[in-house]
Protein backbone atom coordinates (compact mmCIF):
# COMPACT_ATOMS: atom_id res chain seq x y z
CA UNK A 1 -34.98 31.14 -22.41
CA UNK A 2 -32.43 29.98 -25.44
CA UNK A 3 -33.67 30.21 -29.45
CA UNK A 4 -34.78 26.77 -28.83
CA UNK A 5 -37.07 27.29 -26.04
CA UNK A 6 -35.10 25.43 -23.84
CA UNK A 7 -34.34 26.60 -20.06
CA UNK A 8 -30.99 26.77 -18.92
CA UNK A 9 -29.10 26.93 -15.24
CA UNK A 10 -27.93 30.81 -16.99
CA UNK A 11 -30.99 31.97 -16.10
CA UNK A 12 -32.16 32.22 -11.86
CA UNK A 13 -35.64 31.57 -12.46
CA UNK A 14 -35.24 28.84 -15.13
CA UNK A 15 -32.26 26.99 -13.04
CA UNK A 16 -35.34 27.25 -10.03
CA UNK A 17 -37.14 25.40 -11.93
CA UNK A 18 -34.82 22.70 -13.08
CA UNK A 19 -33.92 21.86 -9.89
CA UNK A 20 -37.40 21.43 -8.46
CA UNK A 21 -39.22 18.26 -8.27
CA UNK A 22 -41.72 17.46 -10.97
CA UNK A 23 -45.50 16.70 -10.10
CA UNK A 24 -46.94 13.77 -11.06
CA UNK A 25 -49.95 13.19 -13.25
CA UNK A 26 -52.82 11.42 -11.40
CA UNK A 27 -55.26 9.46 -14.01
CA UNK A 28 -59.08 9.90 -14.30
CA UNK A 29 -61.47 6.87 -14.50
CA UNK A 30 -61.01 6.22 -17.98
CA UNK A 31 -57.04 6.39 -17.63
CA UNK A 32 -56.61 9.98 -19.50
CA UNK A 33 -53.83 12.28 -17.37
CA UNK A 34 -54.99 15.14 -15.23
CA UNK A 35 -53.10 17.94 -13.68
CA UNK A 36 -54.46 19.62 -10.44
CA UNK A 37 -57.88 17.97 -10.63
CA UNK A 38 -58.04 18.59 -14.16
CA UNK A 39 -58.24 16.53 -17.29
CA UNK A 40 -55.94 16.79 -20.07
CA UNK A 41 -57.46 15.77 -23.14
CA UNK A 42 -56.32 14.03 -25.87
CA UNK A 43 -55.50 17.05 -28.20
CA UNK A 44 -53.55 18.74 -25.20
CA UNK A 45 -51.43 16.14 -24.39
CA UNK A 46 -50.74 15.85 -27.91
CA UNK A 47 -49.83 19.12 -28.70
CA UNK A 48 -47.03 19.19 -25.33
CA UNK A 49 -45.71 15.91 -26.34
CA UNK A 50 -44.95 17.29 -30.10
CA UNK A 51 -43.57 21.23 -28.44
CA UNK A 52 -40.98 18.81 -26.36
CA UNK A 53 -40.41 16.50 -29.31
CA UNK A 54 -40.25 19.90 -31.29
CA UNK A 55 -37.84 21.69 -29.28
CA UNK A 56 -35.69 18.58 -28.22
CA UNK A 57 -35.11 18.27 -32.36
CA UNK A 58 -34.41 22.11 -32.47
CA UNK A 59 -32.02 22.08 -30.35
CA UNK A 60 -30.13 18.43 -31.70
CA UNK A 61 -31.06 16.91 -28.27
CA UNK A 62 -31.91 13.65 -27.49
CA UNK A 63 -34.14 13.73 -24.70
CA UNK A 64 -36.24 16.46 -22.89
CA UNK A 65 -37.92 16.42 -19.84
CA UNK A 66 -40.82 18.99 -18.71
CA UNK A 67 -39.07 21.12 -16.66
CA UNK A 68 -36.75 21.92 -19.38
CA UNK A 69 -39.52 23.96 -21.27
CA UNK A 70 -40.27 25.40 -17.97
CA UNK A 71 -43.62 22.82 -16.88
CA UNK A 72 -43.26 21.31 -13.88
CA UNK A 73 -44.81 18.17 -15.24
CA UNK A 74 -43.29 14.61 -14.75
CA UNK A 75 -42.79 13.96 -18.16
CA UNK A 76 -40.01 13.72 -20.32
CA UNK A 77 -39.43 12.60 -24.32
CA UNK A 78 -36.50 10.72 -25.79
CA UNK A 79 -35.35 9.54 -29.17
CA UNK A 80 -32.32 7.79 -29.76
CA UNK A 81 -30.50 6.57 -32.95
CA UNK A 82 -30.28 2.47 -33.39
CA UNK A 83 -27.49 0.64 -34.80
CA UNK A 84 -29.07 0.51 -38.09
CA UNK A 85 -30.04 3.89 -38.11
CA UNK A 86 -33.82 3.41 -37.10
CA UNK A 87 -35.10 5.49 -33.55
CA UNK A 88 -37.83 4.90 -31.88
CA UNK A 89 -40.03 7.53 -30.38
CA UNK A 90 -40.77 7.51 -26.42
CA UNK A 91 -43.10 9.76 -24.24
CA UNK A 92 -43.26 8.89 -20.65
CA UNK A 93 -45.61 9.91 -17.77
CA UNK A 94 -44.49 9.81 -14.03
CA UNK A 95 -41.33 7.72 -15.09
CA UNK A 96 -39.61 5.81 -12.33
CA UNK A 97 -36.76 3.46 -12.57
CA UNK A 98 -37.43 -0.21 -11.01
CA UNK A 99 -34.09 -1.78 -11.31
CA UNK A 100 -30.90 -1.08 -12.56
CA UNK A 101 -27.70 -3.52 -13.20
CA UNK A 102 -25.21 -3.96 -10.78
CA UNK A 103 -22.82 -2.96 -13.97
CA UNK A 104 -21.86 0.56 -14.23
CA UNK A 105 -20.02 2.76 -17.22
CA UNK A 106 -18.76 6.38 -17.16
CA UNK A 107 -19.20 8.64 -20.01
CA UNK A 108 -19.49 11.56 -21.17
CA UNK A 109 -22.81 13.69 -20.91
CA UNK A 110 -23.93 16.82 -22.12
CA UNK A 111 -27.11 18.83 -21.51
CA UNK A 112 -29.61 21.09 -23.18
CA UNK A 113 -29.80 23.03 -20.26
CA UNK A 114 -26.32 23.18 -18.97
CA UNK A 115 -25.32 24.90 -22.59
CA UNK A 116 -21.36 24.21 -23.16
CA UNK A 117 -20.47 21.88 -19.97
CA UNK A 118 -19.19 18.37 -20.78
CA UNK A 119 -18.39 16.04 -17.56
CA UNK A 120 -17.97 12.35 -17.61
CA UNK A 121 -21.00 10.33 -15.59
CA UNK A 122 -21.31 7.03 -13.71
CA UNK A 123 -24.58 5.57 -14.15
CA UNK A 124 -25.42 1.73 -14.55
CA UNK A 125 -25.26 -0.23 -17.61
CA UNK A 126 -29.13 -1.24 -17.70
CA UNK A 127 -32.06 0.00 -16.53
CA UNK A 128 -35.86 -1.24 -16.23
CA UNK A 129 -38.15 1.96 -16.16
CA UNK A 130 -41.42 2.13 -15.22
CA UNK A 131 -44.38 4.51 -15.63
CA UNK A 132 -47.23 5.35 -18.02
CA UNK A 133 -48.41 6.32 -21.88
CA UNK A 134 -50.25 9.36 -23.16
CA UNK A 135 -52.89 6.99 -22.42
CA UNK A 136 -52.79 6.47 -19.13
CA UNK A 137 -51.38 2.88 -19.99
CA UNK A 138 -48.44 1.25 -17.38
CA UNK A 139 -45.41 0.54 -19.31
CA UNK A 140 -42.29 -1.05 -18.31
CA UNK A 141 -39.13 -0.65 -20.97
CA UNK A 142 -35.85 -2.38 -20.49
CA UNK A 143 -32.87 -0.20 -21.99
CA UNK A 144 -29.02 -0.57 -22.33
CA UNK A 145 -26.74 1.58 -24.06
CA UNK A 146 -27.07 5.18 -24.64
CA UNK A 147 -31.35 4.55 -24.13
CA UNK A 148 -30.38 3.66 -20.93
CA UNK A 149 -28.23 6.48 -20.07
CA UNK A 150 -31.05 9.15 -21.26
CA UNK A 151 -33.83 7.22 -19.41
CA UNK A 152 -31.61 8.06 -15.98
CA UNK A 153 -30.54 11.49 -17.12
CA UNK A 154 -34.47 12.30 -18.13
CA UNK A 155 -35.78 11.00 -14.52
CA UNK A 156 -32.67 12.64 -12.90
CA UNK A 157 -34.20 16.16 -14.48
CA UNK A 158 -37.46 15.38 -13.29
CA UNK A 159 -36.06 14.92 -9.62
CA UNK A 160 -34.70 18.48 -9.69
CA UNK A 161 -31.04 16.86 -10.78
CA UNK A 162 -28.40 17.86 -13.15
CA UNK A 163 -26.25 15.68 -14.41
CA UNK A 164 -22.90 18.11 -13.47
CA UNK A 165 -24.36 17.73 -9.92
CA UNK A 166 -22.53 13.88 -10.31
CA UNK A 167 -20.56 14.71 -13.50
CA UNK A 168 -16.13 14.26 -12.75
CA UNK A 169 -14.41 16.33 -14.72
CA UNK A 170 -16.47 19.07 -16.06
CA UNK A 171 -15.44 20.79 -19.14
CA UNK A 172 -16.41 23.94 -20.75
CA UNK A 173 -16.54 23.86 -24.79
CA UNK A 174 -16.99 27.03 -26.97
CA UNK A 175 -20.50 26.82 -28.21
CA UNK A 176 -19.11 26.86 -31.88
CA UNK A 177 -17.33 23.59 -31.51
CA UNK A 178 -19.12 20.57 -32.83
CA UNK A 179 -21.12 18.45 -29.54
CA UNK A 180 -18.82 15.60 -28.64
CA UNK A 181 -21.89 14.07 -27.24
CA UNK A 182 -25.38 13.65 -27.65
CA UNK A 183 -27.30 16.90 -25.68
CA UNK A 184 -29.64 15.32 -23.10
């Protein structure tokens, strides 16, 4: 595991991991997540959704899924910069994408567990996303933009993909040069 906790594909075990397929939460009568039977409770979940919003910050990412802390939980956290500065915080639960545009861009991605590698990545322009809250909750977001482009990477780690499994043109950077994009 890296200083920040996260796994990476330099590591057997940890790339074993990362390319498995997460398991999804069922939900218990009263909506709260459980794993294997078991309920998570409210101070649990908590405390997993701030280690991945702790170690995605750590580590200047942008979004984290489960697997990349080494859970096999379908889960992953993102928070990315607005326009005017302001982010907005998302945790989401057995996240599937609905729809996406017909529109496509390519551009360059990075990852927090591909440390160094740079590759440019079609994905389309908008997405609708589906799953739940920490409470059990449906949601359904609508994102464009670079929100868009984590939401796919995020559920692309959770399916046991890597984004230099699509990536064109992958580029190795010396770790000491400044990221030329955002670390998903």
């Amino acid at each position: 595991m890296t200083e920040n906790n996260i796994w990476t594909v330099d590591d057997r075990k940890e790339e074993k991991m990362l390319r498995g397929r997460a398991r999804s939460f069922s939900f218990g009568p009263k909506g709260e997540p459980m794993m294997d039977g078991k309920k998570i409770t409210a101070q649990e979940f908590a405390a997993l959704i701030q280690k991945m919003k702790k170690a995605m910050k750590a580590a200047n990412g942008i979004g984290l899924s489960a697997n990349q802390i080494g859970l096999d939980w379908n889960i992953f956290v993102a928070q990315v910069p607005g326009a005017q500065g302001e982010s907005k915080f998302y945790a989401v639960l057995n996240p599937e994408i609905e729809r996406t545009s017909s529109n496509t861009i390519t551009l360059e991605e990075g990852c927090l567990s591909v440390p160094g590698v740079y590759g440019e990545v079609l994905r389309p322009e908008r997405v609708t996303i589906k799953g739940f809250d920490r409470n059990g909750r449906p949601l359904k977001i609508k994102a464009w933009g670079l929100l868009a482009r984590v939401f796919q990477h995020e559920i692309d780690h959770l399916n046991g993909k890597l984004f230099i499994d699509k990536a064109k043109r992958l580029e190795r950077v010396e770790r000491e040069e400044s990221p030329r994009s955002p670390h998903l």
